[in-house]
N, C-alpha and C. Protein backbone atom coordinates (compact mmCIF):
# COMPACT_ATOMS: atom_id res chain seq x y z
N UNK A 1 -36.20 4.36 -2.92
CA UNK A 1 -35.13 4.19 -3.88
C UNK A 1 -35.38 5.03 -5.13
N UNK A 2 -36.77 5.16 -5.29
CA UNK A 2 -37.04 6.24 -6.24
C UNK A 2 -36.92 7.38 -6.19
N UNK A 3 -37.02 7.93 -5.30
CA UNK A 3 -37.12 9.50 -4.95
C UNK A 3 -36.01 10.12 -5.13
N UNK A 4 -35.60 11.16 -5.44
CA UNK A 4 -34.16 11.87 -4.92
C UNK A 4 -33.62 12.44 -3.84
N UNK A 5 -32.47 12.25 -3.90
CA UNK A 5 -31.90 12.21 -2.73
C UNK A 5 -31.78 13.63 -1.95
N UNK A 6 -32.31 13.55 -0.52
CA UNK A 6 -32.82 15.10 -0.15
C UNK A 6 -31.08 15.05 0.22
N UNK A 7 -31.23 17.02 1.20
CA UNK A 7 -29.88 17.62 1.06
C UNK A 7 -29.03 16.75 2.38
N UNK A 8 -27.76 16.55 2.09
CA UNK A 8 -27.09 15.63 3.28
C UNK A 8 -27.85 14.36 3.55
N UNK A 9 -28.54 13.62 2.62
CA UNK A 9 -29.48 12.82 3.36
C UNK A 9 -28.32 11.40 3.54
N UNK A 10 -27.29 11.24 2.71
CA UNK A 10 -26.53 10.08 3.19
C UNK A 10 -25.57 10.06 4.55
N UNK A 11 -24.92 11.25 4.25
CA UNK A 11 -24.02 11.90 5.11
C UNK A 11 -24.56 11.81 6.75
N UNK A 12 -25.69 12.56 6.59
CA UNK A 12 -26.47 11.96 7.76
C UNK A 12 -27.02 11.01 8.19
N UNK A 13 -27.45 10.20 7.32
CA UNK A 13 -27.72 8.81 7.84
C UNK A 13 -26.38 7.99 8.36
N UNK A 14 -25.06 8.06 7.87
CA UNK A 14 -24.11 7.34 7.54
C UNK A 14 -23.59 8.32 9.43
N UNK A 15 -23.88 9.04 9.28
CA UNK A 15 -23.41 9.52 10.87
C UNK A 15 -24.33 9.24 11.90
N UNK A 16 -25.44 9.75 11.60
CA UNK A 16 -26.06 8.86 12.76
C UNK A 16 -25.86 7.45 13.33
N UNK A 17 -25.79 6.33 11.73
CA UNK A 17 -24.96 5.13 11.94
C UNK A 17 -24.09 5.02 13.31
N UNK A 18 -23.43 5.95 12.78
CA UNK A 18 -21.98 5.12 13.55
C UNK A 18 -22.17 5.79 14.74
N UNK A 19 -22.85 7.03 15.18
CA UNK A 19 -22.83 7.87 16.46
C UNK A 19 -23.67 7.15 17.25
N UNK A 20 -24.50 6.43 16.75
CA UNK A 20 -26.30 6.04 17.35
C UNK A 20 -25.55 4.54 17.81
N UNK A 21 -25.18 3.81 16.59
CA UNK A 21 -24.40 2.54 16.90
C UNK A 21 -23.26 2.24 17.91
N UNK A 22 -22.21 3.17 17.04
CA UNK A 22 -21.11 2.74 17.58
C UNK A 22 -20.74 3.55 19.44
N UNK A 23 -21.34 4.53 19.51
CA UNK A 23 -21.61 5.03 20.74
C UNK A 23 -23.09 4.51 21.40
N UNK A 24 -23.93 4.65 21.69
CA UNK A 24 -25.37 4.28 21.92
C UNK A 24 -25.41 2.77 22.53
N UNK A 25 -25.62 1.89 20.79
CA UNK A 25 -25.40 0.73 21.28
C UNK A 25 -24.31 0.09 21.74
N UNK A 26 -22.90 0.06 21.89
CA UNK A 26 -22.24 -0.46 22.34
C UNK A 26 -22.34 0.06 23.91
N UNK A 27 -23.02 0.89 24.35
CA UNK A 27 -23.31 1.05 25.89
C UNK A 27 -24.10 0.09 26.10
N UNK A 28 -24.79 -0.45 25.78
CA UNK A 28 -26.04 -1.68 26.31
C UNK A 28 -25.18 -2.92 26.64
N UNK A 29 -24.14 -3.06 26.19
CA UNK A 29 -23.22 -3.91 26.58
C UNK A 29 -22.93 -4.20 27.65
N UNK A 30 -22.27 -2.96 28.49
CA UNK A 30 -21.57 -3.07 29.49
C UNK A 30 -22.80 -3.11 30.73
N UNK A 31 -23.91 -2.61 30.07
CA UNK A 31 -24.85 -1.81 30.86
C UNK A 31 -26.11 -2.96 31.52
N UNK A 32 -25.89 -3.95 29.81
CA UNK A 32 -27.04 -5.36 30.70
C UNK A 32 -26.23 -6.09 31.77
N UNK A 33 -24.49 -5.88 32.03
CA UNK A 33 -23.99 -6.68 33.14
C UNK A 33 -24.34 -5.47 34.68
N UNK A 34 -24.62 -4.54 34.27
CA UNK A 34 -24.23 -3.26 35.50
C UNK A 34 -26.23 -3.47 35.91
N UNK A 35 -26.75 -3.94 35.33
CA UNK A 35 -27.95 -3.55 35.67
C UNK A 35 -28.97 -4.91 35.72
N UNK A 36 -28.15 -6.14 35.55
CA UNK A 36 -28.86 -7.25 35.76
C UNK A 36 -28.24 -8.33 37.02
N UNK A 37 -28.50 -9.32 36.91
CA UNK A 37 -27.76 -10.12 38.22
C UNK A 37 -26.97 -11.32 37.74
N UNK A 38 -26.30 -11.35 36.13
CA UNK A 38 -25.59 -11.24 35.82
C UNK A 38 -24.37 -11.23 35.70
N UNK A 39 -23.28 -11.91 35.73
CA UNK A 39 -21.81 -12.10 36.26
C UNK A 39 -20.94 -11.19 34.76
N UNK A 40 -20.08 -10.19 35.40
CA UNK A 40 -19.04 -9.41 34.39
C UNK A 40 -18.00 -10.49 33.79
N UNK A 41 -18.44 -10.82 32.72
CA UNK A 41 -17.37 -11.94 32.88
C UNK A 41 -15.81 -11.78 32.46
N UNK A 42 -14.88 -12.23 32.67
CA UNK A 42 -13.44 -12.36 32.87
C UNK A 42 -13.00 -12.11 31.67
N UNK A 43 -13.23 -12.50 30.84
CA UNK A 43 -12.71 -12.35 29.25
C UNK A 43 -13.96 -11.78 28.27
N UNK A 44 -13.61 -10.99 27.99
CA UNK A 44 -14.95 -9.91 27.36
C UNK A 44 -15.00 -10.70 25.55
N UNK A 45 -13.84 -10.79 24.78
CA UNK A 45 -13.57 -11.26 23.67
C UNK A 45 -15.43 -12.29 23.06
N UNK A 46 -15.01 -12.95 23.72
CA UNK A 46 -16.20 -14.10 22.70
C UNK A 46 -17.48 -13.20 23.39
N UNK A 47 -17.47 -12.98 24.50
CA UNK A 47 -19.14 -12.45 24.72
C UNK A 47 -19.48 -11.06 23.76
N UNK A 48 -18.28 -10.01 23.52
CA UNK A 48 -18.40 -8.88 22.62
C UNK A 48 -18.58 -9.76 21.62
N UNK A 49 -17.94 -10.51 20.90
CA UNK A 49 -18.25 -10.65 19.60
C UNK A 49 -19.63 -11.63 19.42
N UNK A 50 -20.02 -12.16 20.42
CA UNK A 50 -21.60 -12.40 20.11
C UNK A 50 -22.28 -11.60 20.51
N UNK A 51 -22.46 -10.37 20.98
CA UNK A 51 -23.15 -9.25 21.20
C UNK A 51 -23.21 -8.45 19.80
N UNK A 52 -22.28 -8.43 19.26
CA UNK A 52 -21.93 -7.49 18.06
C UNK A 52 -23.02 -8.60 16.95
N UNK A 53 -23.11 -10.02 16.88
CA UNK A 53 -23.59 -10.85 15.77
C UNK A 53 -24.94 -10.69 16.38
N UNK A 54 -25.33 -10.75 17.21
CA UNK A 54 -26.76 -10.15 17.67
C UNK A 54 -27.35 -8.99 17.67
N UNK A 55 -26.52 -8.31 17.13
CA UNK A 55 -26.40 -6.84 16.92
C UNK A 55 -27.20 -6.41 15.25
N UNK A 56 -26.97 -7.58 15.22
CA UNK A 56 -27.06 -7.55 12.89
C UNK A 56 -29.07 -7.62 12.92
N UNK A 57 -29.45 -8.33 14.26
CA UNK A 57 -31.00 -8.70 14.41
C UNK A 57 -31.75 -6.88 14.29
N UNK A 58 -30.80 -5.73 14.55
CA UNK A 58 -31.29 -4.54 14.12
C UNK A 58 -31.23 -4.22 13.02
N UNK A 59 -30.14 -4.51 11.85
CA UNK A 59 -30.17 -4.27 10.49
C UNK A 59 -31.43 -5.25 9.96
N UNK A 60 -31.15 -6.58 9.82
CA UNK A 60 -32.29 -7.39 9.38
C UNK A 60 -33.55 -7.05 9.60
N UNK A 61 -33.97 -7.01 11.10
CA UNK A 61 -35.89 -6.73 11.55
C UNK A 61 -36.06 -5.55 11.77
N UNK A 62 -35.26 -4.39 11.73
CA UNK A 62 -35.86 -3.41 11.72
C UNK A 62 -35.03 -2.38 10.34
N UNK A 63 -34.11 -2.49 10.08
CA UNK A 63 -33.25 -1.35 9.33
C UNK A 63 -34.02 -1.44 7.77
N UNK A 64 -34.05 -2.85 7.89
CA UNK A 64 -34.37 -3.14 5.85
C UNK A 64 -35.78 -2.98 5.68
N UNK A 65 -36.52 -3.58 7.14
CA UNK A 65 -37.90 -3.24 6.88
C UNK A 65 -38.25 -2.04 6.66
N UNK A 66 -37.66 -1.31 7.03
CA UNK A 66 -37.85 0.15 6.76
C UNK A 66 -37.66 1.08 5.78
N UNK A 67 -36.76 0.18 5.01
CA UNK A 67 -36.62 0.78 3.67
C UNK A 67 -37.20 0.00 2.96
N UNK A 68 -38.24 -0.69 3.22
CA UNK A 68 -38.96 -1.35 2.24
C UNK A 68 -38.40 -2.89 1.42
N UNK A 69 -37.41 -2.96 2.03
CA UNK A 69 -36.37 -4.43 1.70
C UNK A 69 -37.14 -5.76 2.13
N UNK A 70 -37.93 -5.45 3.13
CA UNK A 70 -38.63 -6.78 4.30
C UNK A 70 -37.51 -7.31 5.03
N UNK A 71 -37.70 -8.39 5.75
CA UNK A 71 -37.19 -8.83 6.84
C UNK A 71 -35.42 -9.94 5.85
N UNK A 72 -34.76 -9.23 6.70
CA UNK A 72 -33.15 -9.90 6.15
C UNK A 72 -33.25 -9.21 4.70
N UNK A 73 -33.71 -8.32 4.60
CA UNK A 73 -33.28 -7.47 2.80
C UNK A 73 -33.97 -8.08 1.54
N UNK A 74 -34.72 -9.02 1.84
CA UNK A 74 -35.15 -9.86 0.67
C UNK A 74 -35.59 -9.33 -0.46
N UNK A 75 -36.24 -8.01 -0.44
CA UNK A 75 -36.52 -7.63 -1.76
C UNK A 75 -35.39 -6.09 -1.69
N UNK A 76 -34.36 -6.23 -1.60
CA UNK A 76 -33.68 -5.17 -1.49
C UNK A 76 -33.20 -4.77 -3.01
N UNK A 77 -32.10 -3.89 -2.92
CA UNK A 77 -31.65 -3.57 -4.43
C UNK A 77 -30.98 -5.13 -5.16
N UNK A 78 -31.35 -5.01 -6.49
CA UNK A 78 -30.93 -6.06 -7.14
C UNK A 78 -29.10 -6.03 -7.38
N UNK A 79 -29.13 -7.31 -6.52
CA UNK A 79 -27.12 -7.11 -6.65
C UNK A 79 -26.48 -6.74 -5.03
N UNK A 80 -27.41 -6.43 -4.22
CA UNK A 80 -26.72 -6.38 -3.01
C UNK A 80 -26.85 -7.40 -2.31
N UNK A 81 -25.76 -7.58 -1.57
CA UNK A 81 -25.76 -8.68 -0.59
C UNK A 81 -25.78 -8.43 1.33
N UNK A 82 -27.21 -8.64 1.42
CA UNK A 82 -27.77 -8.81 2.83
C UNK A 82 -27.66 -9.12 4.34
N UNK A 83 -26.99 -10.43 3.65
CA UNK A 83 -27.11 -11.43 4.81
C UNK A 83 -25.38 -11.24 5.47
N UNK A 84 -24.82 -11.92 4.76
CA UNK A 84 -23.34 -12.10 5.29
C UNK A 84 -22.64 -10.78 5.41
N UNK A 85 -22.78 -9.64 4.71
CA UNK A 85 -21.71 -8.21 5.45
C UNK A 85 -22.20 -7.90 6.19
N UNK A 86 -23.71 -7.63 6.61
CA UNK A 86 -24.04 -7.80 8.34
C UNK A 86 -23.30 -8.26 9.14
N UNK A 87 -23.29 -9.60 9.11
CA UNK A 87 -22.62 -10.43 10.10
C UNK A 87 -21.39 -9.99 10.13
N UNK A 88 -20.78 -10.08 9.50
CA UNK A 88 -19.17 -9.46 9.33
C UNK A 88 -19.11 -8.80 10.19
N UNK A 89 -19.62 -7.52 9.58
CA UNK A 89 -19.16 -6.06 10.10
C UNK A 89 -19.77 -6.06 11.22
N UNK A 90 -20.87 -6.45 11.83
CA UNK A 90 -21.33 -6.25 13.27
C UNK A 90 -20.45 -7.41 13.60
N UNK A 91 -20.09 -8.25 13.53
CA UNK A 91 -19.43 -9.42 14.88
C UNK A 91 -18.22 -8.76 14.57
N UNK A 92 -17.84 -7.86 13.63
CA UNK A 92 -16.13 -7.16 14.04
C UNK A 92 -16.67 -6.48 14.80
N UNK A 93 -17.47 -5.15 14.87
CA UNK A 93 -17.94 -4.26 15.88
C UNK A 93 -18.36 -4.98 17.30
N UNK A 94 -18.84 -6.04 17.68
CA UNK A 94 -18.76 -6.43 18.71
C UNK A 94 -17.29 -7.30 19.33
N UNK A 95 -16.72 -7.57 18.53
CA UNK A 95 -15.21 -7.83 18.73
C UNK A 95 -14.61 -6.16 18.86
N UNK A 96 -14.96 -5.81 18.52
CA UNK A 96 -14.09 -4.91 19.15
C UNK A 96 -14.36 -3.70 20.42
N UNK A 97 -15.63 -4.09 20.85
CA UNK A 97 -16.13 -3.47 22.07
C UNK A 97 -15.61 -4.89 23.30
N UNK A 98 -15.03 -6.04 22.42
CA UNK A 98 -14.77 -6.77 23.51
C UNK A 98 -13.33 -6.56 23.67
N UNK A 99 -12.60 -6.55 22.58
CA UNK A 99 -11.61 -6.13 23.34
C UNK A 99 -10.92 -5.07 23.93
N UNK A 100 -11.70 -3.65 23.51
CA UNK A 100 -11.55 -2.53 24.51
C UNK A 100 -11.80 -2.92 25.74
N UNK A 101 -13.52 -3.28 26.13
CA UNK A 101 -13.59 -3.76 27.34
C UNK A 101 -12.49 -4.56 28.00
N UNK A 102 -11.75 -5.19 27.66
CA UNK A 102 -11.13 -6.21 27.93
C UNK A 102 -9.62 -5.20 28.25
N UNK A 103 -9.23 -4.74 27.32
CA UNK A 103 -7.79 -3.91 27.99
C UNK A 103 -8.49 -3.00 28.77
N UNK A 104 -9.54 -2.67 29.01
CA UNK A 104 -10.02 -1.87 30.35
C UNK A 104 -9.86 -2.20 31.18
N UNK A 105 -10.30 -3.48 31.37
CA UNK A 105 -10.21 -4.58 32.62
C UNK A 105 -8.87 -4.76 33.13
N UNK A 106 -7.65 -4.86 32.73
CA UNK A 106 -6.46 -5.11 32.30
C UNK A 106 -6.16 -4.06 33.02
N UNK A 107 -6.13 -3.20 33.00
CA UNK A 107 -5.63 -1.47 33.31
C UNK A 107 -5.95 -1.17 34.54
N UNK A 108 -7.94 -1.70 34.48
CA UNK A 108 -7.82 -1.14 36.71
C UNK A 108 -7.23 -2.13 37.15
């Protein structure tokens, strides 16, 4: 937080984000039913959106620890809030890999 900020260093983080995330991980989705024994289930909705809230266990134990925040952000910047826009924004992102999946299903 001290240092200055090298060249593109947000820009790139903020893309990797969403390329690494929103492409990457939302394949593990489809991929623990294609590769375990496992039932595809019928309505994708509630299982995406608890995939997506289990999803936040990468920001918390690994994302913040890494910037030196510790585990769930605890010593993060003074004034940000940790816990709950995680959850948010990943259980929308897994809501919404459920319901793509889901008008997929719909379509074949």
């Amino acid at each position: 937080m001290k240092s200055p900020e090298t060249l593109f260093e947000s820009r790139l983080g903020i893309a990797f984000h969403y390329i690494f995330g929103g492409g990457g991980v939302a394949l593990v989705y489809p991929a623990w039913f294609a590769y375990t024994d496992f039932a595809f289930p019928d309505n994708q909705i509630g299982p995406g959106l608890i995939f997506g809230a289990l999803s936040v266990g990468l920001t918390w134990f690994l994302q913040y620890p890494c910037f030196g925040f510790g585990v769930f952000g605890r010593r993060g910047p003074e004034g940000s809030s940790t816990i709950l826009p995680p959850i948010f924004l990943h259980s929308l992102y897994g809501l919404s890999i459920g319901v793509v999946l889901q008008s997929r299903l719909q379509v074949c």
